[in-house]
C-alpha atoms as a PDB file:
ATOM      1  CA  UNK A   1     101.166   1.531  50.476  1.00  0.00           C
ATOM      2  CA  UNK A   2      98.593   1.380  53.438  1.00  0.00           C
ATOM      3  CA  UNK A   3      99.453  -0.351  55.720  1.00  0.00           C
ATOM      4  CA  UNK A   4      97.737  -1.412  59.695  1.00  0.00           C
ATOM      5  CA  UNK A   5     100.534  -0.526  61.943  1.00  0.00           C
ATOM      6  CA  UNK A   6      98.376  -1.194  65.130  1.00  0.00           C
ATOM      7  CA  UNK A   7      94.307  -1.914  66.248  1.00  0.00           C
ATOM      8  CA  UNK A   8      92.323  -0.468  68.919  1.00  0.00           C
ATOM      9  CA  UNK A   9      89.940  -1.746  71.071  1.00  0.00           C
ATOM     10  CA  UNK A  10      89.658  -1.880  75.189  1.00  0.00           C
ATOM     11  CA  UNK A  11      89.921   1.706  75.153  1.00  0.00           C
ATOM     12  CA  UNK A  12      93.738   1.356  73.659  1.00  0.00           C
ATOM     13  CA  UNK A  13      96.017   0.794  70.898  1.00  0.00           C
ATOM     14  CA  UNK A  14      97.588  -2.404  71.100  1.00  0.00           C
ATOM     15  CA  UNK A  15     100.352  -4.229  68.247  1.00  0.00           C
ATOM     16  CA  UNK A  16      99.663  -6.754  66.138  1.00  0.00           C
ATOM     17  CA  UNK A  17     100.988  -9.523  67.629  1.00  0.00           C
ATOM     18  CA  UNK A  18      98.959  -8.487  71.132  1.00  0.00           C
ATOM     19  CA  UNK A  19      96.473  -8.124  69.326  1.00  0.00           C
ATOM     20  CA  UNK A  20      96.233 -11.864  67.555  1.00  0.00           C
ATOM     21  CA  UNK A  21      97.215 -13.319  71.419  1.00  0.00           C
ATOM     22  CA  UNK A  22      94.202 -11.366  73.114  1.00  0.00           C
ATOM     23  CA  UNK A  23      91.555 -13.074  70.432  1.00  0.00           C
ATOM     24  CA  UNK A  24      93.235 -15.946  69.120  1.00  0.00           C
ATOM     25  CA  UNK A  25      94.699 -16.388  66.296  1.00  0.00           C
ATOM     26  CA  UNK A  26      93.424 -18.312  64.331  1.00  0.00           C
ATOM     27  CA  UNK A  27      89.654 -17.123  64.511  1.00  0.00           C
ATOM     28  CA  UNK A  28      91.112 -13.282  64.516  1.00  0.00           C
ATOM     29  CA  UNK A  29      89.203 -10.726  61.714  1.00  0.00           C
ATOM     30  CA  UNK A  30      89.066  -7.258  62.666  1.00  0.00           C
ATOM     31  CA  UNK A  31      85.861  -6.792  60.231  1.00  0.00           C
ATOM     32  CA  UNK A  32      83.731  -9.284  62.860  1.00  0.00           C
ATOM     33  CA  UNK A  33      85.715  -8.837  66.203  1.00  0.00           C
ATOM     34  CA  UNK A  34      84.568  -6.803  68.947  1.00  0.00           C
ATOM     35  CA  UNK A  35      85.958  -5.864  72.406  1.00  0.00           C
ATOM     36  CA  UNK A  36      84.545  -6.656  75.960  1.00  0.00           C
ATOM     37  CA  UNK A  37      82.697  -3.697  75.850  1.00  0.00           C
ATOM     38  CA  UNK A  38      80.999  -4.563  72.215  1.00  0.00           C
ATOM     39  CA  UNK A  39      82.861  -2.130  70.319  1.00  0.00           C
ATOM     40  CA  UNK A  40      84.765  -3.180  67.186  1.00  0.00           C
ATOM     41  CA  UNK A  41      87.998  -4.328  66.581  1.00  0.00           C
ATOM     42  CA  UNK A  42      89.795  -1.019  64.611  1.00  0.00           C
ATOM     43  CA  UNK A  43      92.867  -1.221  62.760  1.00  0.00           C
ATOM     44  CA  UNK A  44      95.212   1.653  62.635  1.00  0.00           C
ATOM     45  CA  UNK A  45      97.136   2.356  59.225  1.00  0.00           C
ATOM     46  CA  UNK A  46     100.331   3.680  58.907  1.00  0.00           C
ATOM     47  CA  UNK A  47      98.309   6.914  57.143  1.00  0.00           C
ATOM     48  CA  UNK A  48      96.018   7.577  60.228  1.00  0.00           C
ATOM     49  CA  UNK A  49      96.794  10.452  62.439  1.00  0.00           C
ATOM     50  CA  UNK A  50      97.433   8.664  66.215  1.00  0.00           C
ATOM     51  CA  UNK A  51      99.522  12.209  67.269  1.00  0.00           C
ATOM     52  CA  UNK A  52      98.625  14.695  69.464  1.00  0.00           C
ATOM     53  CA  UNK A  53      98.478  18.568  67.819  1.00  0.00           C
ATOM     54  CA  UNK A  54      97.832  20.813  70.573  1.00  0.00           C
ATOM     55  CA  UNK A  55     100.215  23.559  70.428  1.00  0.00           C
ATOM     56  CA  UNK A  56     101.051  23.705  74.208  1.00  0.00           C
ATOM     57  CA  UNK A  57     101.293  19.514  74.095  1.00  0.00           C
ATOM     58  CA  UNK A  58     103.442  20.132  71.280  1.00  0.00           C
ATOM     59  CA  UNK A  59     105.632  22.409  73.466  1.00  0.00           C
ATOM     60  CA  UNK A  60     106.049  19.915  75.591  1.00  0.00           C
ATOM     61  CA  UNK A  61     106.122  16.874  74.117  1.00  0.00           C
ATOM     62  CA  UNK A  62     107.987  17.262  70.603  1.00  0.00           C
ATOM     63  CA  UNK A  63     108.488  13.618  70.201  1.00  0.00           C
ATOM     64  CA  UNK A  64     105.252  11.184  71.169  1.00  0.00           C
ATOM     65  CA  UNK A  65     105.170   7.419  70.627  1.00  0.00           C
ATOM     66  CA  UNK A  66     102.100   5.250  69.658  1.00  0.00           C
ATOM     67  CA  UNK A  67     102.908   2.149  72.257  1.00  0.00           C
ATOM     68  CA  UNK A  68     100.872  -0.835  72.725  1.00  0.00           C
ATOM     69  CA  UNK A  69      98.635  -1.193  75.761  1.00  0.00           C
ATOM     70  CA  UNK A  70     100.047  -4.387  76.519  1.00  0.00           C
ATOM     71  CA  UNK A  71     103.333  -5.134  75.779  1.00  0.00           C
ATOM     72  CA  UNK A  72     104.379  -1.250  75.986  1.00  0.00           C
ATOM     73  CA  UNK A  73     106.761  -1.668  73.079  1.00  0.00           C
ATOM     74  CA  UNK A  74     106.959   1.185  70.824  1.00  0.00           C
ATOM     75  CA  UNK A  75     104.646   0.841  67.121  1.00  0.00           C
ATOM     76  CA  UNK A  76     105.649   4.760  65.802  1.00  0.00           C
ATOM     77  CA  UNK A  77     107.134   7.363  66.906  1.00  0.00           C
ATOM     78  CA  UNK A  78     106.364  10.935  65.728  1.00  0.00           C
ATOM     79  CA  UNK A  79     108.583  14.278  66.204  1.00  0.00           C
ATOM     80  CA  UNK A  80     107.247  17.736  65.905  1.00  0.00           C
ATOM     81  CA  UNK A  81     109.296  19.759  64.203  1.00  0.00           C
END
């Protein structure tokens, strides 16, 4: 099942909960919302690809989380293997 695990807008992901304090939420729709800077409101779904593939950033950094630009709490974590 598909599912929105996060949204983007302000140049960052942010959680759902952020996300529904930043524009209200009552009058929250991510099909009519946009940003500060005009740009939509984006959801992120649990099947989107949020990771990092670079081989040498892979090197490095094995494990990367998806956090929210607000709160900073973790939304996924993925490990390379």
């Amino acid at each position: 099942m598909t599912t929105i695990i996060a949204y983007t807008y302000e140049a960052d992901y942010h959680c759902e909960n952020c996300t529904k304090k930043y524009f209200g939420d009552d009058s929250f729709t991510w099909m009519t919302t946009v940003d500060s800077e005009g740009n939509p409101v984006r959801p992120l779904f649990n099947t989107d690809e949020w990771q990092e593939f670079d081989e040498g950033f892979l090197a490095e950094n094995p494990t990367q989380y998806l956090t929210c630009g607000d709160c900073h709490e973790v939304i996924e974590e993925y490990t390379h293997e």
